[in-house]
N, C-alpha and C. Protein backbone atom coordinates (compact mmCIF):
# COMPACT_ATOMS: atom_id res chain seq x y z
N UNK A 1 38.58 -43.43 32.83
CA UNK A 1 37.65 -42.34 33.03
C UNK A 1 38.44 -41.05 33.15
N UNK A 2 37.66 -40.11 32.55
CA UNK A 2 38.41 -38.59 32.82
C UNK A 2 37.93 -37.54 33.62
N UNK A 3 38.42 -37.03 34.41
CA UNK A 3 37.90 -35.62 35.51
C UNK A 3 38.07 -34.88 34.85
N UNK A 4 37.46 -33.95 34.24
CA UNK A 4 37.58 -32.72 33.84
C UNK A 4 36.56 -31.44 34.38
N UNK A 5 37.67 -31.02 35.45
CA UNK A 5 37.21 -29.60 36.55
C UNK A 5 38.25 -28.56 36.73
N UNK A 6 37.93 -27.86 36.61
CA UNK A 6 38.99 -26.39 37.14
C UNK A 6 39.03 -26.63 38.51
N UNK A 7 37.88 -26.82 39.28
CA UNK A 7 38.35 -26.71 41.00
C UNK A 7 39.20 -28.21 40.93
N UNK A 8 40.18 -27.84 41.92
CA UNK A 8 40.72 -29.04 41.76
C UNK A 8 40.34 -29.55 43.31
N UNK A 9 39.81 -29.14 44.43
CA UNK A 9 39.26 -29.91 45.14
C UNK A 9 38.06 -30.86 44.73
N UNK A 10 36.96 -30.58 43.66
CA UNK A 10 36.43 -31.24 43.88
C UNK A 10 37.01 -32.34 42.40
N UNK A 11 37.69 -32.11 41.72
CA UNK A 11 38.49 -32.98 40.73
C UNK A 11 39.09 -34.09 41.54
N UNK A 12 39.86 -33.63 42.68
CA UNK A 12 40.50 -34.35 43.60
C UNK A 12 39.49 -35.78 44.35
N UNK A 13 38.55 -34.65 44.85
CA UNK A 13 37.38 -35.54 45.68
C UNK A 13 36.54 -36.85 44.54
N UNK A 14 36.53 -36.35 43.13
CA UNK A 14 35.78 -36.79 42.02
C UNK A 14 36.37 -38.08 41.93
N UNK A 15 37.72 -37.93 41.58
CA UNK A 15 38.81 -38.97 41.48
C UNK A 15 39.09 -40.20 42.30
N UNK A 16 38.82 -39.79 43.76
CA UNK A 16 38.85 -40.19 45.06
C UNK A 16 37.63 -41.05 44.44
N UNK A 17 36.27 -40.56 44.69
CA UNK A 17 35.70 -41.28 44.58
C UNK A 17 35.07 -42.19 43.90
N UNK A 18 35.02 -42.01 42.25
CA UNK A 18 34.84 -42.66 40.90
C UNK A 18 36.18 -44.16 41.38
N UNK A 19 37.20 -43.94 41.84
CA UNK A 19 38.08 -45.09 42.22
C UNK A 19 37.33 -45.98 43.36
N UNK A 20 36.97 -45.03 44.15
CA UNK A 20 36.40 -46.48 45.45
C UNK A 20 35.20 -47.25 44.99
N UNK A 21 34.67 -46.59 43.34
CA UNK A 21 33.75 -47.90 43.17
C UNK A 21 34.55 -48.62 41.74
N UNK A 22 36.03 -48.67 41.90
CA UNK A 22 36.45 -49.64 41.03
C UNK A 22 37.07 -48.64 39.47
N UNK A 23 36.71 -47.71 39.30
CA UNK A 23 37.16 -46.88 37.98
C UNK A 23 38.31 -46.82 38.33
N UNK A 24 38.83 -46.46 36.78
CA UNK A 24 40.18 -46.01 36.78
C UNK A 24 40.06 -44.78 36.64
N UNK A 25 40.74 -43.79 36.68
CA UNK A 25 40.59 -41.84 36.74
C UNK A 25 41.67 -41.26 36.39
N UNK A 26 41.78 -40.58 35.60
CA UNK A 26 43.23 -39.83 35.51
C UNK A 26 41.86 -38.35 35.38
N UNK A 27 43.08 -37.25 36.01
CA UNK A 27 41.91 -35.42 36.20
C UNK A 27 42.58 -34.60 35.33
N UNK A 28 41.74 -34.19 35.03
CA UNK A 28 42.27 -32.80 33.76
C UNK A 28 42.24 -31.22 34.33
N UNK A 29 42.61 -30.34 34.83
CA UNK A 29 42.05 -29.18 35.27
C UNK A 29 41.55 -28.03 34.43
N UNK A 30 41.63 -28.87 33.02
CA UNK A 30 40.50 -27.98 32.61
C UNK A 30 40.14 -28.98 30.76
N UNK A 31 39.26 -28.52 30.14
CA UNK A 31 38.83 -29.13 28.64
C UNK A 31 39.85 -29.06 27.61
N UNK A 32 40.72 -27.83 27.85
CA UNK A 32 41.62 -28.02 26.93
C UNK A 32 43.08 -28.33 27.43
N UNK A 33 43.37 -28.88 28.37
CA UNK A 33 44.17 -29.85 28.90
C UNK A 33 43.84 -31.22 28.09
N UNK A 34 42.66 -31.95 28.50
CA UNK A 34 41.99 -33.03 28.46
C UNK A 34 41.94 -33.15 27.06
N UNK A 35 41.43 -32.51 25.91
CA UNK A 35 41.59 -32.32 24.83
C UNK A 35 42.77 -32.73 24.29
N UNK A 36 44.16 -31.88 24.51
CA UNK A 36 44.94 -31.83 24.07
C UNK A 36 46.28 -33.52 24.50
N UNK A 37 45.72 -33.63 25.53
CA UNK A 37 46.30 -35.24 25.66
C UNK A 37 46.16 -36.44 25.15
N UNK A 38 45.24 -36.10 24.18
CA UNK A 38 45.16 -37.26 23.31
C UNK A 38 44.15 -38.62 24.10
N UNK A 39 43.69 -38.61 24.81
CA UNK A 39 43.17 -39.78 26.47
C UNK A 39 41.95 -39.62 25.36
N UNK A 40 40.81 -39.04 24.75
CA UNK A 40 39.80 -38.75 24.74
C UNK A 40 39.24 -40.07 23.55
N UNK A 41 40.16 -40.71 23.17
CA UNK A 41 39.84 -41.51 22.10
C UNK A 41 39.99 -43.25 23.28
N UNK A 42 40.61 -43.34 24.47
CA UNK A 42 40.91 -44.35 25.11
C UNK A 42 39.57 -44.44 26.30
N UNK A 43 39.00 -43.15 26.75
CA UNK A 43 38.45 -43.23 27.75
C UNK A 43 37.05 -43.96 28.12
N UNK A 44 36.57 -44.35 28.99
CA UNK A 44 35.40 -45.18 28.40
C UNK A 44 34.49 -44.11 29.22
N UNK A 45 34.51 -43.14 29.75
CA UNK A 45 33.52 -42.07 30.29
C UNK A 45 34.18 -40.78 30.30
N UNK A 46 33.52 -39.59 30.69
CA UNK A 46 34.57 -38.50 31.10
C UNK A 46 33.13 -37.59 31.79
N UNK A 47 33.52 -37.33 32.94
CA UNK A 47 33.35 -36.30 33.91
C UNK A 47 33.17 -34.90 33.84
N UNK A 48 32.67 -33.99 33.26
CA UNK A 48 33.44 -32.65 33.25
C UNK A 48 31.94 -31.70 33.82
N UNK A 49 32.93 -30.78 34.58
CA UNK A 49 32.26 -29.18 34.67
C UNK A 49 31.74 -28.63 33.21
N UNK A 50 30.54 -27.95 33.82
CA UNK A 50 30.00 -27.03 32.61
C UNK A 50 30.95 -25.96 32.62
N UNK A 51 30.88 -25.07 33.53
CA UNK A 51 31.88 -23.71 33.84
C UNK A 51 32.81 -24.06 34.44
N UNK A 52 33.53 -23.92 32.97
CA UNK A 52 35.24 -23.78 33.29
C UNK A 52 35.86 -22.66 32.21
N UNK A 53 37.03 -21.98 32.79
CA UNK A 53 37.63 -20.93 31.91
C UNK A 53 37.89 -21.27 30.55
N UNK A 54 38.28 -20.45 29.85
CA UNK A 54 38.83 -20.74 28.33
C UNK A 54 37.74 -21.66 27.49
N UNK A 55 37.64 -22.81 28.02
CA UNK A 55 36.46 -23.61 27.92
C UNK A 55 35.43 -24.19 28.15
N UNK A 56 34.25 -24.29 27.95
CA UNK A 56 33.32 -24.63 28.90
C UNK A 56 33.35 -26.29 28.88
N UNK A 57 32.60 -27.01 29.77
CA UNK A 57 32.48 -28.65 29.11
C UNK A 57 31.46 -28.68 27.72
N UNK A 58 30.36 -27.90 27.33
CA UNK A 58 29.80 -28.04 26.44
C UNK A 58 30.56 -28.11 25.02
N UNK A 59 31.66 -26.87 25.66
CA UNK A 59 32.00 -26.49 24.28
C UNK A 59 32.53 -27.48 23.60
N UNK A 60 33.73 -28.47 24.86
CA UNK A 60 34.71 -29.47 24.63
C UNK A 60 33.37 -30.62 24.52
N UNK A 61 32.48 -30.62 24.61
CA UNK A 61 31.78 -31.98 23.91
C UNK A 61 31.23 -32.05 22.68
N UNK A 62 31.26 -30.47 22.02
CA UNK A 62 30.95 -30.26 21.07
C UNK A 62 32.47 -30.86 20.03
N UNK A 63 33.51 -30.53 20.48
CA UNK A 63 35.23 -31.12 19.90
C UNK A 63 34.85 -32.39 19.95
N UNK A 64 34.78 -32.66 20.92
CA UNK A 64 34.62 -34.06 20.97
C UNK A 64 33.66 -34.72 19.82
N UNK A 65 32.50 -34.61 19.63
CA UNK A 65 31.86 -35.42 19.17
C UNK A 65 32.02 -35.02 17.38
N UNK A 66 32.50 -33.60 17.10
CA UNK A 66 32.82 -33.45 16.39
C UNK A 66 34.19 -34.33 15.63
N UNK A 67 35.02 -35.11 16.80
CA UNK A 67 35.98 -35.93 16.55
C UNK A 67 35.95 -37.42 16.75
N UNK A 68 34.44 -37.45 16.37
CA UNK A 68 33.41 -39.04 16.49
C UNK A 68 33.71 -39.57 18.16
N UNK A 69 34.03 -38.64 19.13
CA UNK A 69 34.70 -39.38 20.70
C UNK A 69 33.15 -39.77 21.12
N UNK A 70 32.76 -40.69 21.03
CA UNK A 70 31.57 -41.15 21.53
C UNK A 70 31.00 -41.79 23.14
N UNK A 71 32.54 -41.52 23.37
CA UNK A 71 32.62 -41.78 24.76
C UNK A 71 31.57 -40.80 25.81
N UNK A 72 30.84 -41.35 26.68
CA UNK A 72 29.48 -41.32 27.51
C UNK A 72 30.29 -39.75 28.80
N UNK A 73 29.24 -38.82 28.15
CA UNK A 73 29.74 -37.66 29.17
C UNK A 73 28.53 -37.23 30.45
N UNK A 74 29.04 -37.19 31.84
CA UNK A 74 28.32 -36.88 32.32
C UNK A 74 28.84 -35.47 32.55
N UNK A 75 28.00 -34.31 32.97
CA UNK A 75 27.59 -33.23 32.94
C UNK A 75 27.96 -32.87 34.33
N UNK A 76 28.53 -32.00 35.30
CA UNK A 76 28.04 -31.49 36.64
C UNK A 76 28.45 -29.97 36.16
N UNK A 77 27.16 -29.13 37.22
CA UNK A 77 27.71 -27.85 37.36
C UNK A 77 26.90 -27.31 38.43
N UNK A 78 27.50 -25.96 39.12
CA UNK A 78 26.50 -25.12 39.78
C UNK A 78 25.62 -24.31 39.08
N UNK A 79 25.60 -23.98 37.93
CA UNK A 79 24.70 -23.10 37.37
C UNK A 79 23.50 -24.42 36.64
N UNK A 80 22.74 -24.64 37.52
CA UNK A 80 21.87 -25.33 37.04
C UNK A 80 20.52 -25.03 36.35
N UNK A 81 20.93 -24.41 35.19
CA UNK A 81 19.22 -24.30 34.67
C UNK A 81 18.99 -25.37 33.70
N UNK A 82 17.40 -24.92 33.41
CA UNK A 82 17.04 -25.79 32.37
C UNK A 82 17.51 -25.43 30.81
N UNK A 83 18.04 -24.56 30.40
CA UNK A 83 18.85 -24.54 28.83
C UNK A 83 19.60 -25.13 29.15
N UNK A 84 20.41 -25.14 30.04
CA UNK A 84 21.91 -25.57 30.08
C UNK A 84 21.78 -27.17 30.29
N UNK A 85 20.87 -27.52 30.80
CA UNK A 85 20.33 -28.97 31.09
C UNK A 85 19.81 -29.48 29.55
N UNK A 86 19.29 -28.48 28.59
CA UNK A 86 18.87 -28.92 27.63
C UNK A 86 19.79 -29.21 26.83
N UNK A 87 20.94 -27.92 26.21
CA UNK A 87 21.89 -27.72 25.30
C UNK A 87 22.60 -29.38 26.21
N UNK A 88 23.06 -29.51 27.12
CA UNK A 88 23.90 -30.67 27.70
C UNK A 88 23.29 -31.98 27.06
N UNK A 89 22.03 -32.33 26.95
CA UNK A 89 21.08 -33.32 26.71
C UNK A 89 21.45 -33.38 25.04
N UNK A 90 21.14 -31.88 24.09
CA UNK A 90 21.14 -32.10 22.87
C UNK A 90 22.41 -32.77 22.29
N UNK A 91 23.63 -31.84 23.29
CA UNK A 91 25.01 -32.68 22.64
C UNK A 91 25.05 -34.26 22.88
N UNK A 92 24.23 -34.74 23.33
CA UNK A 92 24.34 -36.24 23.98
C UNK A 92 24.84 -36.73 25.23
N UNK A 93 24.67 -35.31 26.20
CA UNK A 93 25.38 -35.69 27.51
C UNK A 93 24.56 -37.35 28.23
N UNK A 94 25.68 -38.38 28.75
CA UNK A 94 24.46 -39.29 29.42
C UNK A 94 23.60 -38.68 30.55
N UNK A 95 24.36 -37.91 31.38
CA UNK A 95 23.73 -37.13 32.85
C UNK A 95 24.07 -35.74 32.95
N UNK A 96 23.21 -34.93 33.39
CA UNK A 96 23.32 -33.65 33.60
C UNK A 96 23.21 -33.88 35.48
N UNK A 97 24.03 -33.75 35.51
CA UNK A 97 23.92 -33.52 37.60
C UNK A 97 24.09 -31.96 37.97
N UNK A 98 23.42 -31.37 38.93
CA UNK A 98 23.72 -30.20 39.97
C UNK A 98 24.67 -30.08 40.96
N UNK A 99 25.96 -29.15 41.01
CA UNK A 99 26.00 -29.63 42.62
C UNK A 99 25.05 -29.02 43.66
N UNK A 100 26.31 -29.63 44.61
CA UNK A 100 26.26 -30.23 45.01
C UNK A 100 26.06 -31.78 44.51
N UNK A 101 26.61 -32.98 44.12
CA UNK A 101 26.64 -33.90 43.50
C UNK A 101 26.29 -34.94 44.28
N UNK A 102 25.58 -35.48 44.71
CA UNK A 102 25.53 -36.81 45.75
C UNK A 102 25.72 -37.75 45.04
N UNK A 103 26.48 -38.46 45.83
CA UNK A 103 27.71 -39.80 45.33
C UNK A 103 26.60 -41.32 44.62
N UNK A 104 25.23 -41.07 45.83
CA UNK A 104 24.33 -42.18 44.91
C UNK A 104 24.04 -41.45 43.86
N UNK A 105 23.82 -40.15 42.94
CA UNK A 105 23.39 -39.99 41.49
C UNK A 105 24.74 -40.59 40.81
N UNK A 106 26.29 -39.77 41.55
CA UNK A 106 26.84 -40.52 40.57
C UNK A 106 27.37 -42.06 40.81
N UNK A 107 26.72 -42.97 41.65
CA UNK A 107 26.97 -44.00 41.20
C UNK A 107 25.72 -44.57 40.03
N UNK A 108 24.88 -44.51 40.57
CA UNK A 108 23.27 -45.14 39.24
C UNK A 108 24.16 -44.69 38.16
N UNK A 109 24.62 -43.57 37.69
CA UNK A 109 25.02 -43.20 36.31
C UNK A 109 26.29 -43.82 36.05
N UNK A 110 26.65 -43.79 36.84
CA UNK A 110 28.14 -44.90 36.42
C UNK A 110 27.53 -46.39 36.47
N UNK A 111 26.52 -46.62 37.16
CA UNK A 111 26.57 -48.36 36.60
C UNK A 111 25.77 -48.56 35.64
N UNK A 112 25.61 -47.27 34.80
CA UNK A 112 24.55 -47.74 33.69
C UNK A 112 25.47 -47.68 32.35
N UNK A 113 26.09 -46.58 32.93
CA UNK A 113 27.19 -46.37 31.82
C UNK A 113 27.95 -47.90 31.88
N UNK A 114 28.22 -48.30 32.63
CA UNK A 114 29.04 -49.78 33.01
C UNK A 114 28.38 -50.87 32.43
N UNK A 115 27.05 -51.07 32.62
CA UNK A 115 26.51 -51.63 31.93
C UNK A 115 26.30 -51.88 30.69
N UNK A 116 26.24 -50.38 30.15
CA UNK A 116 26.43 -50.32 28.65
C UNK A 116 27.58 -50.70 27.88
N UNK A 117 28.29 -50.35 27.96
CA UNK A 117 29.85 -50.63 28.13
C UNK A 117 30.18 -51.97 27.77
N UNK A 118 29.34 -52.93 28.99
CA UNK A 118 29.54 -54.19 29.16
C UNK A 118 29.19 -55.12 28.16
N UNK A 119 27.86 -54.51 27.59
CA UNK A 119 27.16 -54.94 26.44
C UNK A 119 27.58 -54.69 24.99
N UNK A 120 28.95 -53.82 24.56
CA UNK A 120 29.26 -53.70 23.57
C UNK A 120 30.19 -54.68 22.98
């Protein structure tokens, strides 16, 4: 799984916790870090902020999928509206979350993603 956040406290905290239910995590501090490491073709989920510098997460899911990475993105940000919830949805995000993030949304979304996963 991949963190991809500019804050690195809550990258830190993300990491922390995506592990205590069993993931593996490596954090990116930003999309074109994460991008450029080559991970994006191995990962079986990835994490990322909407607002981040240089890049947003939209933009980098737009690279992404443009580079067939079909790997399951969930969405978090503080600027929570509904375009941004939409544009996130059209690129194929699996979850759009708000923060504040509570740890039961992201577990349901990680065990569905897990599930899916499981079934391929």
């Amino acid at each position: 799984m991949a963190i991809v956040d500019d804050d690195e406290s809550l990258r830190v905290a993300t990491v922390r916790f995506v592990r205590s239910l069993g993931w593996q995590a490596k954090a990116y501090a930003s999309a074109l870090d994460f991008l450029d490491s080559g991970d994006a073709e191995t990962v079986a989920c990835i994490i990322s902020d909407v607002q981040m510098p240089d890049m947003t997460g939209l933009e980098m899911m737009r690279v992404l999928r443009a580079r067939h990475c079909e790997a399951p993105v969930i969405c978090i940000t503080a600027f929570c509206t509904e375009d941004v919830r939409q544009e996130a949805l059209q690129l194929g995000a699996a979850a759009f979350l708000c923060k504040p993030v509570k740890g039961a949304a992201f577990r349901i979304h990680l065990q569905e993603i897990a599930a899916r996963l499981s079934h391929k």
